[in-house]
N, C-alpha and C. Protein backbone atom coordinates (compact mmCIF):
# COMPACT_ATOMS: atom_id res chain seq x y z
N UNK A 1 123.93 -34.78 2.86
CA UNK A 1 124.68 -34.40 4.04
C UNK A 1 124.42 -32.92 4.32
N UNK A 2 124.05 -32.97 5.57
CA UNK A 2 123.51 -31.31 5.68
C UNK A 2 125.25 -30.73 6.08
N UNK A 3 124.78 -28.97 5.82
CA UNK A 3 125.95 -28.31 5.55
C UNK A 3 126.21 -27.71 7.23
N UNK A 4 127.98 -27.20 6.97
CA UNK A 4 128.30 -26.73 8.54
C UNK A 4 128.24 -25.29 8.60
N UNK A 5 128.14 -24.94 9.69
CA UNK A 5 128.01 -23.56 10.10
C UNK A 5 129.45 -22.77 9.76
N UNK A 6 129.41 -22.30 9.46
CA UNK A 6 130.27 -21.31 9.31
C UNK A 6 131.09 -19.85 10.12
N UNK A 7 130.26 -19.86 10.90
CA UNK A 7 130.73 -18.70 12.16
C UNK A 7 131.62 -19.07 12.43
N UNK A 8 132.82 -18.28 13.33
CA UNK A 8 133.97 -18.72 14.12
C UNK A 8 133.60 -18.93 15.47
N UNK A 9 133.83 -19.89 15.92
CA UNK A 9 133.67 -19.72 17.44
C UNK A 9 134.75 -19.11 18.06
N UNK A 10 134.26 -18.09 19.37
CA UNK A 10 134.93 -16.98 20.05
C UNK A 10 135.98 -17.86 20.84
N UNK A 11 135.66 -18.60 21.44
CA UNK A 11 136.92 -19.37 22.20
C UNK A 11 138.13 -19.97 21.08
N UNK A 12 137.47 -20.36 19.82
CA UNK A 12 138.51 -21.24 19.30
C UNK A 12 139.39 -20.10 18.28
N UNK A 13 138.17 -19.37 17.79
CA UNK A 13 138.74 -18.31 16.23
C UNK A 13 138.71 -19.54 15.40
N UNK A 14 138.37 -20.85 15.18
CA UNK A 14 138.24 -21.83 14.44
C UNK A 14 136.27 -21.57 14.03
N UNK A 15 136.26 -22.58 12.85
CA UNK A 15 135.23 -22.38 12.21
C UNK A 15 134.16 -23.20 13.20
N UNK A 16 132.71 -23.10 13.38
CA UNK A 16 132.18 -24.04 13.75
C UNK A 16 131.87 -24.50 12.97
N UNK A 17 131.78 -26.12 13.72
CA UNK A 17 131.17 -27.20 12.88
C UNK A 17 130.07 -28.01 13.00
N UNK A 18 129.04 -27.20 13.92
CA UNK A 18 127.66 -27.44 13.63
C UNK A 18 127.00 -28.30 12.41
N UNK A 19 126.37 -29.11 12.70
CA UNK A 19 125.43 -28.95 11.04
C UNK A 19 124.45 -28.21 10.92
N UNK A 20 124.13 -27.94 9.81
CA UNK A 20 123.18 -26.39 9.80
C UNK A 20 122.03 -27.37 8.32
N UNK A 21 121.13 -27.75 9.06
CA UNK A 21 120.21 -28.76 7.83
C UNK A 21 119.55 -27.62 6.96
N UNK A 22 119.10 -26.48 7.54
CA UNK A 22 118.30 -25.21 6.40
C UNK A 22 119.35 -23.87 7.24
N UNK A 23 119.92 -23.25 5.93
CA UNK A 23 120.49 -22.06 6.40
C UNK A 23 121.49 -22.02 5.93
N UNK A 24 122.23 -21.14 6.47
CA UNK A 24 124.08 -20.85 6.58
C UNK A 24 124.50 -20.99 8.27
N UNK A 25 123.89 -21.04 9.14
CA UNK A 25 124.47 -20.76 10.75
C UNK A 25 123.77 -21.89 11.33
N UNK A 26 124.02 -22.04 12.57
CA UNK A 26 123.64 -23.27 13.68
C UNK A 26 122.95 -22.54 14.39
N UNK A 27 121.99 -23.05 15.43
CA UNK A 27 120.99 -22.13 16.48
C UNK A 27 121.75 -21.67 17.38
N UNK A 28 123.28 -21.81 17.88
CA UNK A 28 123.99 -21.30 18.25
C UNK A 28 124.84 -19.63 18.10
N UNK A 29 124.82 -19.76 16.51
CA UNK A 29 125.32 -18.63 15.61
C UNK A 29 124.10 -17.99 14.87
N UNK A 30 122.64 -17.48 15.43
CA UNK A 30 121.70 -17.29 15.08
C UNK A 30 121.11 -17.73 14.17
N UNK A 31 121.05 -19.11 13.89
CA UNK A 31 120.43 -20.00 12.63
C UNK A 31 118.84 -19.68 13.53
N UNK A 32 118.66 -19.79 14.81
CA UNK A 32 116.96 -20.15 15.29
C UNK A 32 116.45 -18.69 15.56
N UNK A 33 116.38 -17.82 14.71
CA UNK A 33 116.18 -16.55 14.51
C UNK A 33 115.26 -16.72 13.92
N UNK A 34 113.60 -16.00 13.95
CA UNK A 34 112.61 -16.24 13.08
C UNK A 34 113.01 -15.60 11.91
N UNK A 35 113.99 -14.18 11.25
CA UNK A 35 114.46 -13.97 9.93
C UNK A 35 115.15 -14.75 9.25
N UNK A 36 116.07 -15.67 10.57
CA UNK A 36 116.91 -16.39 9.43
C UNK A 36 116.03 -17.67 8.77
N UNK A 37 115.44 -18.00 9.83
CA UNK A 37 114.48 -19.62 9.47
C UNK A 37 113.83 -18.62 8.26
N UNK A 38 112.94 -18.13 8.10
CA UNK A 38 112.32 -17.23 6.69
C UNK A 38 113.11 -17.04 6.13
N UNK A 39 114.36 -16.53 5.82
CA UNK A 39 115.56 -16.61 4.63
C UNK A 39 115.87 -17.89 4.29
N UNK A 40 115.72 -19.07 4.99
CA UNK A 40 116.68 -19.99 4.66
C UNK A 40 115.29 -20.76 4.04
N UNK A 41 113.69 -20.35 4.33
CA UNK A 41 112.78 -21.33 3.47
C UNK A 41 112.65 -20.39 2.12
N UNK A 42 112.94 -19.33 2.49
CA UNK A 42 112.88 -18.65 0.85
C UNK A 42 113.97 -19.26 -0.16
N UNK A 43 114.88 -19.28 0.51
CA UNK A 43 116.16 -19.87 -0.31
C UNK A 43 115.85 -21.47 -1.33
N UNK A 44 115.11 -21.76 0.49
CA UNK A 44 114.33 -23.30 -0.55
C UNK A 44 113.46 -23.22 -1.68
N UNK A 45 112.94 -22.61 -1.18
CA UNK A 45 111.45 -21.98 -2.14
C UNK A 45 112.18 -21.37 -3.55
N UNK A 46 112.90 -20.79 -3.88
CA UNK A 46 113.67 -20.25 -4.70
C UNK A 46 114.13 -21.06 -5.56
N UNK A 47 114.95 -22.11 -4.51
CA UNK A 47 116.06 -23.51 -5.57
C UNK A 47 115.07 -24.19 -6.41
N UNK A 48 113.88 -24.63 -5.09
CA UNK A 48 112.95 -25.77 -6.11
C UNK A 48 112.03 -25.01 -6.97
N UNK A 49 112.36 -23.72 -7.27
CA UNK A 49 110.70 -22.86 -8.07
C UNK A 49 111.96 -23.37 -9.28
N UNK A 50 113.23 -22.88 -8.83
CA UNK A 50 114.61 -23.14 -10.28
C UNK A 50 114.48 -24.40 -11.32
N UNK A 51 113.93 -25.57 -9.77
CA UNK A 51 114.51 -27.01 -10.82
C UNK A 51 113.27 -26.99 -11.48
N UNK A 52 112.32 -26.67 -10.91
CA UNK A 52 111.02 -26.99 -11.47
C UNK A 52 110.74 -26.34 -13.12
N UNK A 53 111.26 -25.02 -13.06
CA UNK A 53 111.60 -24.21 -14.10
C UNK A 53 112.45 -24.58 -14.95
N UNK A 54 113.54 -25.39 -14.70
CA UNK A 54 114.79 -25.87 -15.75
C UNK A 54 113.68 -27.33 -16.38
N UNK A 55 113.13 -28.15 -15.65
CA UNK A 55 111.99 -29.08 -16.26
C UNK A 55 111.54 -28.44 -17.15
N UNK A 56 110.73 -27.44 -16.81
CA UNK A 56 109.41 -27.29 -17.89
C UNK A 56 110.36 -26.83 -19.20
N UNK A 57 111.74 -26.31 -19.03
CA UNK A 57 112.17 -26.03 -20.47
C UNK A 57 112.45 -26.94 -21.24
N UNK A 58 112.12 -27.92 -21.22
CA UNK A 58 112.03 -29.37 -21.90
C UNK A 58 110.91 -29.21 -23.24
N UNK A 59 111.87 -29.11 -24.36
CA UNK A 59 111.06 -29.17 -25.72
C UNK A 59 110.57 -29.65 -26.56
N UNK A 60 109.29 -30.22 -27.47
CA UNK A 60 109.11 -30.91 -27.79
C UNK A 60 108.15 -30.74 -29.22
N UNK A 61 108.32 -31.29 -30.37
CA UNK A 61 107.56 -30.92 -31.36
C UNK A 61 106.13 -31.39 -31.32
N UNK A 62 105.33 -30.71 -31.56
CA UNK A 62 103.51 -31.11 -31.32
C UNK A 62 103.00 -30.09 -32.63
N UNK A 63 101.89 -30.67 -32.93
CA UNK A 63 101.04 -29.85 -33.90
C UNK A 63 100.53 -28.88 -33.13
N UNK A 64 100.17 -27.62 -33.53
CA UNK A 64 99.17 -26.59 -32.91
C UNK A 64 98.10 -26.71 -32.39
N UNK A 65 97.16 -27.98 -33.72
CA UNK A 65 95.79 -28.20 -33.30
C UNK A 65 95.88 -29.00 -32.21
N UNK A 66 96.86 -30.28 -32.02
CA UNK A 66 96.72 -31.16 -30.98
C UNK A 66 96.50 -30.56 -29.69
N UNK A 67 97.94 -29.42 -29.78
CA UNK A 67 98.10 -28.61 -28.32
C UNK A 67 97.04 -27.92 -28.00
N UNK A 68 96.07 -27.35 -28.65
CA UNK A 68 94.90 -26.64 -27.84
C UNK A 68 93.97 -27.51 -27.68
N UNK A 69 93.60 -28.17 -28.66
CA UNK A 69 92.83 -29.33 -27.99
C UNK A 69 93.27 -29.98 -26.71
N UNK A 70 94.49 -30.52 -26.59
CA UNK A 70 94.82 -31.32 -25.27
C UNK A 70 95.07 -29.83 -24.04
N UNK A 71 95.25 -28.58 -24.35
CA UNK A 71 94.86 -27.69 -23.58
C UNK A 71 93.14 -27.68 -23.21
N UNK A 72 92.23 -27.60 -24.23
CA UNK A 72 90.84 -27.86 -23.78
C UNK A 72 90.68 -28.63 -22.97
N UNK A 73 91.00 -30.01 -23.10
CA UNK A 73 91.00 -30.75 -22.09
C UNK A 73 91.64 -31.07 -20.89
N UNK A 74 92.79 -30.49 -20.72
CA UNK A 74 93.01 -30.00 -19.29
C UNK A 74 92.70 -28.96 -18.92
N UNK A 75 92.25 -28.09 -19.39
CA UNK A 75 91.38 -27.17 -18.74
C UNK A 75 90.05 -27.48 -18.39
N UNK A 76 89.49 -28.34 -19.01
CA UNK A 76 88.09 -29.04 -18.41
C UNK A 76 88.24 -29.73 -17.07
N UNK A 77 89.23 -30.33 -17.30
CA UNK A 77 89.78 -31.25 -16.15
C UNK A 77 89.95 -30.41 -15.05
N UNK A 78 90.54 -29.43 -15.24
CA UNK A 78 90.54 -28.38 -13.62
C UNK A 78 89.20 -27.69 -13.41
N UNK A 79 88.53 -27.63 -14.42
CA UNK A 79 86.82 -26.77 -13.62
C UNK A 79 86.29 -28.15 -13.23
N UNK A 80 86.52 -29.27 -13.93
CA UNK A 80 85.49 -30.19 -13.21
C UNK A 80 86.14 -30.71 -11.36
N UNK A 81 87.19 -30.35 -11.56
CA UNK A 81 88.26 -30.82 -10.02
C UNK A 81 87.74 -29.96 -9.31
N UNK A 82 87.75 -28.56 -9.66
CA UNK A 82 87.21 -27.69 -9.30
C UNK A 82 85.57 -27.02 -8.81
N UNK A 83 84.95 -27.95 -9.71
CA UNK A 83 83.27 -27.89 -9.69
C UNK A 83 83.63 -28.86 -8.11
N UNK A 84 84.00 -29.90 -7.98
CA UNK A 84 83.49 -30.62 -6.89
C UNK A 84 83.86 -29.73 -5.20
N UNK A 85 85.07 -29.05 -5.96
CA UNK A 85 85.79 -28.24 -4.25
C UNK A 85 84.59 -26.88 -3.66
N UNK A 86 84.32 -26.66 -5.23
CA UNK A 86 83.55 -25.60 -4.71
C UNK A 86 81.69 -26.25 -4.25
N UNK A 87 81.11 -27.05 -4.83
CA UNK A 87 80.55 -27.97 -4.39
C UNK A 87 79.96 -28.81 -2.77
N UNK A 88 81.71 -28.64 -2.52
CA UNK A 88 81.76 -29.23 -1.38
C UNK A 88 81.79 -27.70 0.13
N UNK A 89 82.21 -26.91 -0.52
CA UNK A 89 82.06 -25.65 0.39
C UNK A 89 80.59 -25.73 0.99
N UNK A 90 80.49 -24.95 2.25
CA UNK A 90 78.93 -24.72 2.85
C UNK A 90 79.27 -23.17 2.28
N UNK A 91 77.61 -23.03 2.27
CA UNK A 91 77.20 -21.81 1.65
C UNK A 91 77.59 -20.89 2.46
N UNK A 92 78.16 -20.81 3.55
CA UNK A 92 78.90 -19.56 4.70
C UNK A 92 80.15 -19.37 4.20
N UNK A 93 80.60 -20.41 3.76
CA UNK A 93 82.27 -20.78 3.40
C UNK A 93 82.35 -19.65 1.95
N UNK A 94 81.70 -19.44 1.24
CA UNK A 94 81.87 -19.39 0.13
C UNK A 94 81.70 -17.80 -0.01
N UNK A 95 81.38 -17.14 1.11
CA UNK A 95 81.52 -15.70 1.18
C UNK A 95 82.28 -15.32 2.70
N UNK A 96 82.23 -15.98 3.35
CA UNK A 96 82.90 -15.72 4.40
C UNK A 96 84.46 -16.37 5.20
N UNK A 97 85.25 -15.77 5.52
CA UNK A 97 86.69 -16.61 5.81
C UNK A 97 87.49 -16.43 6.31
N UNK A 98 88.28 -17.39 6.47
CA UNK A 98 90.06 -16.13 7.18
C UNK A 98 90.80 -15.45 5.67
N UNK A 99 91.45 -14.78 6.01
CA UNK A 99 91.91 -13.87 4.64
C UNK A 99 93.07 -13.73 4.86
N UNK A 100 93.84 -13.93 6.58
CA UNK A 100 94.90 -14.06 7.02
C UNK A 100 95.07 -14.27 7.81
N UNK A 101 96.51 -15.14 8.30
CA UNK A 101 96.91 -15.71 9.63
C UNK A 101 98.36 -14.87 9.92
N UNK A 102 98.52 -14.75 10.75
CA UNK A 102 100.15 -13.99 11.22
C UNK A 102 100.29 -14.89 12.11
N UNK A 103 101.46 -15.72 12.68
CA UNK A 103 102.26 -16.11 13.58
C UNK A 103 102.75 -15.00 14.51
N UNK A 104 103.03 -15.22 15.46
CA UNK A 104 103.48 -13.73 15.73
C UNK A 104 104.42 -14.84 17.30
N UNK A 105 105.71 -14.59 17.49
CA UNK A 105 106.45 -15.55 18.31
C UNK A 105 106.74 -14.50 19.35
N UNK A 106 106.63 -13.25 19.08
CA UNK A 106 107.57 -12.54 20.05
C UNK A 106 106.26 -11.51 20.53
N UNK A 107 106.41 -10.75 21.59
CA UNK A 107 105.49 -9.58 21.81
C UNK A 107 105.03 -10.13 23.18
N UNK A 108 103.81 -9.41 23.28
CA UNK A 108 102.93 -9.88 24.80
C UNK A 108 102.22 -10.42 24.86
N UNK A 109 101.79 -10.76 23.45
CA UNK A 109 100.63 -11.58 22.93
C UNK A 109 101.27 -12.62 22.09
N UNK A 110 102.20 -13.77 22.05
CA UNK A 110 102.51 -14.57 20.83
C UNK A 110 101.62 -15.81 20.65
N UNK A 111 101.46 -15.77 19.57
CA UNK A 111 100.74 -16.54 18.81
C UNK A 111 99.94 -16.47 17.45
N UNK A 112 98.66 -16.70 17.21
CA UNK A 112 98.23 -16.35 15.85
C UNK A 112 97.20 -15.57 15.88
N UNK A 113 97.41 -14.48 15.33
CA UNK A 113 96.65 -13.69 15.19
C UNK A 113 95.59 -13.67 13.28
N UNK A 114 94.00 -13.52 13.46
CA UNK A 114 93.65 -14.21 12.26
C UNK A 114 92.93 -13.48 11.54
N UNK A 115 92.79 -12.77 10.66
CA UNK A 115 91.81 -11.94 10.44
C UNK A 115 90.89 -12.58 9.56
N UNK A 116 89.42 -12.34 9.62
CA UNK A 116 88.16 -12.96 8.83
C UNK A 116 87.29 -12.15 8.00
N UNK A 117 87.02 -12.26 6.83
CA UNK A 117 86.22 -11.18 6.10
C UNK A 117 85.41 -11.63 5.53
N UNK A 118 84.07 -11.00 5.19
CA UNK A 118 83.24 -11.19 3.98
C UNK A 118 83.93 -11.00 2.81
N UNK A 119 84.50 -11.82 1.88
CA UNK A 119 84.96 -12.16 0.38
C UNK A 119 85.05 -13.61 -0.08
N UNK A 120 84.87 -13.72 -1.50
CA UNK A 120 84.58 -14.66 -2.32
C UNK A 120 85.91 -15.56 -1.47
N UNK A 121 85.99 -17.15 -1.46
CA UNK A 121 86.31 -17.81 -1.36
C UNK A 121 87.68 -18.53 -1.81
N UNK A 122 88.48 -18.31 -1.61
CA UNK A 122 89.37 -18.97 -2.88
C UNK A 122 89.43 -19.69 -3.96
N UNK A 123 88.94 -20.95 -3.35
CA UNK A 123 88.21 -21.96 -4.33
C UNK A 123 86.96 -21.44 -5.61
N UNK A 124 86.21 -20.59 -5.00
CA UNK A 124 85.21 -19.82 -6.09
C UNK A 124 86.41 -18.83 -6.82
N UNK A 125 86.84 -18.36 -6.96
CA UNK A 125 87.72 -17.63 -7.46
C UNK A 125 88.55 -17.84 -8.35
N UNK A 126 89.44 -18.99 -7.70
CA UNK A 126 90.11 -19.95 -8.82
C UNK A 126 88.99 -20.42 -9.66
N UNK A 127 87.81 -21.36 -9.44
CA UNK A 127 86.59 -22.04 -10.08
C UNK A 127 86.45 -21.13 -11.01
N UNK A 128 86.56 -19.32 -11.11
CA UNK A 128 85.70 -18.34 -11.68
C UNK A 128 86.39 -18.30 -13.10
N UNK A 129 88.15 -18.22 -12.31
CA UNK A 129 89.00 -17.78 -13.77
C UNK A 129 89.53 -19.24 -14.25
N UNK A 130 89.63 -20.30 -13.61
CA UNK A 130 89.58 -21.39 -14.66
C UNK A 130 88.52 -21.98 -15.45
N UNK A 131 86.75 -21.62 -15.18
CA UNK A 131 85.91 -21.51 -16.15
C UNK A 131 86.19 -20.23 -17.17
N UNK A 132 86.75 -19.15 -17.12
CA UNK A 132 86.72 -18.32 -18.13
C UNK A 132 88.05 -18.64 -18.87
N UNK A 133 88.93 -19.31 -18.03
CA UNK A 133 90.40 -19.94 -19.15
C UNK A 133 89.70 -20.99 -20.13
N UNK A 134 88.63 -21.99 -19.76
CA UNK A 134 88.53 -22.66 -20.76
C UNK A 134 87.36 -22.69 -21.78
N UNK A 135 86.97 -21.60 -21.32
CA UNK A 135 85.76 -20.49 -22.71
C UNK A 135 86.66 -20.26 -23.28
N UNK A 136 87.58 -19.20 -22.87
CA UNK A 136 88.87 -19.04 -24.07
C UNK A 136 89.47 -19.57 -24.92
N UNK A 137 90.37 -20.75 -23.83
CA UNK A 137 90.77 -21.95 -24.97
C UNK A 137 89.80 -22.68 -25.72
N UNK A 138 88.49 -22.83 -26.05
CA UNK A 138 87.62 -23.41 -26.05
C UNK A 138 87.45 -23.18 -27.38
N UNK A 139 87.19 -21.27 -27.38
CA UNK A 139 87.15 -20.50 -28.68
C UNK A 139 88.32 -20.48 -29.44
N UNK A 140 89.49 -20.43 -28.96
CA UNK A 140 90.37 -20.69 -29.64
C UNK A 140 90.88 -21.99 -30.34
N UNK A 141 90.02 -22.83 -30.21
CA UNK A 141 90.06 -24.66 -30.69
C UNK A 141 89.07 -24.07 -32.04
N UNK A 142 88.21 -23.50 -31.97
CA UNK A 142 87.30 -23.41 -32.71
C UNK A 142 87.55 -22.84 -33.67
N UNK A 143 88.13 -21.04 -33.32
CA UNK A 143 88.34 -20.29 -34.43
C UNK A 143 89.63 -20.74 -35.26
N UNK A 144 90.57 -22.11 -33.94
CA UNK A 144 91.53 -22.18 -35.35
C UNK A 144 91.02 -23.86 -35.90
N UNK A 145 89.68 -23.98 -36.44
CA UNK A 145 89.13 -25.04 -36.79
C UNK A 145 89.96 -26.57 -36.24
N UNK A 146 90.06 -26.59 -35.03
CA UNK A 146 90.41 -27.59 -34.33
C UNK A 146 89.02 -28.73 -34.43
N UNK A 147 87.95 -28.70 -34.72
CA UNK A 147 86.80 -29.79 -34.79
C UNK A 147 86.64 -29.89 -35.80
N UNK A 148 86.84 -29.45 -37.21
CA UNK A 148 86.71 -29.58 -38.07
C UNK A 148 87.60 -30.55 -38.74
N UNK A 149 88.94 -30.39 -38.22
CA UNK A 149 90.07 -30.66 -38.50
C UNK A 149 89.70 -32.13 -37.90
N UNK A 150 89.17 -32.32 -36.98
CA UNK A 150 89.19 -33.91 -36.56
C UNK A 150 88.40 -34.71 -36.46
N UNK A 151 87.22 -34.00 -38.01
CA UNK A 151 85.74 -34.51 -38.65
C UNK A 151 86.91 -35.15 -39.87
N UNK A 152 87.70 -33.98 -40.70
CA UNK A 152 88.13 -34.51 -41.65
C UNK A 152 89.09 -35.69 -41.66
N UNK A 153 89.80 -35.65 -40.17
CA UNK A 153 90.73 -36.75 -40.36
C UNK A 153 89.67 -38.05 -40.02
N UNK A 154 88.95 -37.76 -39.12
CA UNK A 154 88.20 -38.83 -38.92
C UNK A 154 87.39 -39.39 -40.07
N UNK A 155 86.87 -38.97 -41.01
CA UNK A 155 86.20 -38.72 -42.12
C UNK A 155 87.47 -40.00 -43.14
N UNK A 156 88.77 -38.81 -43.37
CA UNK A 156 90.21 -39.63 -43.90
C UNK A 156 90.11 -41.18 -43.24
N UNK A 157 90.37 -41.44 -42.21
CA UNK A 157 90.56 -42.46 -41.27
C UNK A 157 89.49 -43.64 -41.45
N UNK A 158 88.25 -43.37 -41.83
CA UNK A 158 87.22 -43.74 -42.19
C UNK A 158 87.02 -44.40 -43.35
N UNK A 159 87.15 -43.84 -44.51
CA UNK A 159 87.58 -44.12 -45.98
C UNK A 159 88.79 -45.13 -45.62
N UNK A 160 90.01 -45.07 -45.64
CA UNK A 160 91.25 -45.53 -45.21
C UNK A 160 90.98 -47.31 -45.19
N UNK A 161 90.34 -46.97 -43.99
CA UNK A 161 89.73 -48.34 -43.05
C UNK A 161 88.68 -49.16 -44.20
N UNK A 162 87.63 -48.71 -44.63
CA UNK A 162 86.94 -48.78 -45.97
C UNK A 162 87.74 -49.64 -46.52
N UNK A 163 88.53 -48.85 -47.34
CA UNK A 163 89.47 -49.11 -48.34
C UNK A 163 90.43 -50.61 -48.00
N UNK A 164 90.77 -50.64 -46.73
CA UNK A 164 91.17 -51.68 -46.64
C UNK A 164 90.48 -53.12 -46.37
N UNK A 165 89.34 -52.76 -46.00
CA UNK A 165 88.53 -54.27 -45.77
C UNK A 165 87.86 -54.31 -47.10
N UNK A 166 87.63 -53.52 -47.74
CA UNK A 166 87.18 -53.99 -49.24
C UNK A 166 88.43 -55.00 -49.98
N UNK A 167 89.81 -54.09 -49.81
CA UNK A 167 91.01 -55.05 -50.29
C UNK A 167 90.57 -56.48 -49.37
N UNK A 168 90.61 -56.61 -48.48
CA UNK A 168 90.82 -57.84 -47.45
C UNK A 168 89.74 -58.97 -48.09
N UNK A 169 88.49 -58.44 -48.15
CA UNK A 169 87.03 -58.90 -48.85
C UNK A 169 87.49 -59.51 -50.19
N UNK A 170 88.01 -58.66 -50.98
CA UNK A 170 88.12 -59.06 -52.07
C UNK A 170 89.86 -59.58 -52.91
N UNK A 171 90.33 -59.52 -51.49
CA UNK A 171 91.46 -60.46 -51.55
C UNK A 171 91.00 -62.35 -52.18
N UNK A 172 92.29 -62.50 -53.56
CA UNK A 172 92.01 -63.74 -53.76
C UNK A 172 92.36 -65.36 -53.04
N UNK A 173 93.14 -64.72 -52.11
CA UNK A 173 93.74 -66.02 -50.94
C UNK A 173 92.32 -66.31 -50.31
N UNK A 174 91.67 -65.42 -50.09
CA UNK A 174 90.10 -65.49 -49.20
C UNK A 174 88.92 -66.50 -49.91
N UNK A 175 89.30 -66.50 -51.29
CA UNK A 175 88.45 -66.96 -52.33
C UNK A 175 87.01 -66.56 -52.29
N UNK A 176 86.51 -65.52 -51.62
CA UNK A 176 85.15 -65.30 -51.48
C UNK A 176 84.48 -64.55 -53.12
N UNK A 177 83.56 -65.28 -53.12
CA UNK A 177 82.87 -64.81 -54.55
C UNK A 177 81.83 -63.58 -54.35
N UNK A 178 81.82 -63.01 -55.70
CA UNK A 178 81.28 -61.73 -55.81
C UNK A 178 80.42 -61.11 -54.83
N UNK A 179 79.32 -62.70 -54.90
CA UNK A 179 77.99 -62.34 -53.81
C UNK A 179 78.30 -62.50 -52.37
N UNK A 180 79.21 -63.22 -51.58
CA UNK A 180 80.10 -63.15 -50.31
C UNK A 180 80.28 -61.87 -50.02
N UNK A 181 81.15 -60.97 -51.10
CA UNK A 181 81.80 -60.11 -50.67
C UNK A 181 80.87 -58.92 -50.42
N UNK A 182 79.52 -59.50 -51.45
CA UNK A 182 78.14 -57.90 -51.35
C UNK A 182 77.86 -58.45 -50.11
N UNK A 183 77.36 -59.51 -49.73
CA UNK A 183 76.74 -60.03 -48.16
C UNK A 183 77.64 -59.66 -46.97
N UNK A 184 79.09 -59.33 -47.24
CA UNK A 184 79.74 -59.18 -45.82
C UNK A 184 79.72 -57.82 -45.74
N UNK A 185 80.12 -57.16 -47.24
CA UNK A 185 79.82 -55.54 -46.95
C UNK A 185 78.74 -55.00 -45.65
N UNK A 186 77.33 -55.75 -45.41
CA UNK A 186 76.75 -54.42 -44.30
C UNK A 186 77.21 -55.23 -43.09
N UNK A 187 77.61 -56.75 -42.77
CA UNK A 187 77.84 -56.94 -41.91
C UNK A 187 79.32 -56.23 -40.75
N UNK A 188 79.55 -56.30 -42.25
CA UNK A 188 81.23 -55.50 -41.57
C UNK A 188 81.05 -53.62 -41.10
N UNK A 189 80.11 -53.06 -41.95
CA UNK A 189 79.09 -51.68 -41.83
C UNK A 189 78.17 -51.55 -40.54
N UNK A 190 77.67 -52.76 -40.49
CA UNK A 190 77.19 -52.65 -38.81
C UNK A 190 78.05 -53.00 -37.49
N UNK A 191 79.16 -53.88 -37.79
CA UNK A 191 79.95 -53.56 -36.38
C UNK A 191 81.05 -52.58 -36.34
N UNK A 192 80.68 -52.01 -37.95
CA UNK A 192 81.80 -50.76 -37.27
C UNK A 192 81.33 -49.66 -36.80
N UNK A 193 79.73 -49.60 -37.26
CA UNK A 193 78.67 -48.39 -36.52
C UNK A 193 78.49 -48.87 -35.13
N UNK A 194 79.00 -50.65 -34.66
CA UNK A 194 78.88 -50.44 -33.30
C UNK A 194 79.66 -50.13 -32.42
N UNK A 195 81.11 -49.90 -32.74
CA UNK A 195 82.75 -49.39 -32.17
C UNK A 195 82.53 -48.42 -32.26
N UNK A 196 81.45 -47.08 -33.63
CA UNK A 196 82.13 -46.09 -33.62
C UNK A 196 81.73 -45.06 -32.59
């Protein structure tokens, strides 16, 4: 339910009761003021930067190594989103542009006024420092032995798995005899070299 205006009206000295959908006032009580419309989207802009911010404080236990790794990989994920935008630019686009627009409602001239410059692109720009965010994180997977770490578990995981189809093989409900169990050994060795 959008909210009411609040001014008094001069005839009544009673409150008005406008609805006022963005703001504090009605276009009556200067709600259609180009400062107030800009106060009242900052205000928006403000609430939802809040909720968005009370989200992300949402906590959660993770290993270290997982988190930079799954940081590596969303950071790959934005240069490659990114490889295609910049990609898709024409080679004029990518040094040349608008750099700014002004609205302009009031004066002798209203409308938009635009200014255009020779400079890097936005899209190249962002492209520049989210390839150098994920060199960073990249090195930082590394120097804190994040691949190593998931040779050895894989390595662990490996054995593990081993270990259990040998039990399974040489489980006695199975009844398979000595030479069964040497004959299934590479068969079971080659379809797991073909999953892996």
């Amino acid at each position: 339910m959008a909210e009411r205006c609040g001014a008094k009206a001069r005839s009544t000295g009673k409150p008005c009761t406008q609805p006022v959908p963005d703001g504090t006032r009605c276009r009556f009580h200067g709600g259609a003021a180009p400062q107030v419309k800009a106060a009242a989207q900052r205000r928006k802009q403000l609430a939802a930067a809040q909720e968005a911010v009370s989200k992300l404080n949402l906590r959660r236990e993770v290993d270290p190594h997982v988190a930079l790794l799954d940081e590596v990989y969303r950071a790959a994920g934005v240069v490659a989103w990114l490889d295609d935008k910049v990609r898709a630019l024409d080679e004029g686009d990518m040094v040349w542009g608008v750099t700014e627009e002004v609205e302009k409602t009031a004066g002798e001239f209203p409308g938009t006024d635009t200014t255009r410059a020779a400079e890097l692109n936005i899209w190249v720009k962002w492209w520049q420092t989210e390839r150098t965010n994920l060199a960073k994180v990249a090195k930082m997977a590394l120097d804190a032995g994040v691949e190593e770490r998931r040779v050895r578990l894989a390595e662990s995981q490996g054995a593990l798995l081993a270990d259990v189809i040998r039990r399974v093989l040489g489980d006695p409900e199975l009844g398979l005899s000595p030479q069964q169990q040497a004959q299934a050994a590479p068969v079971v060795a080659r379809h797991l070299r073909a999953v892996a």
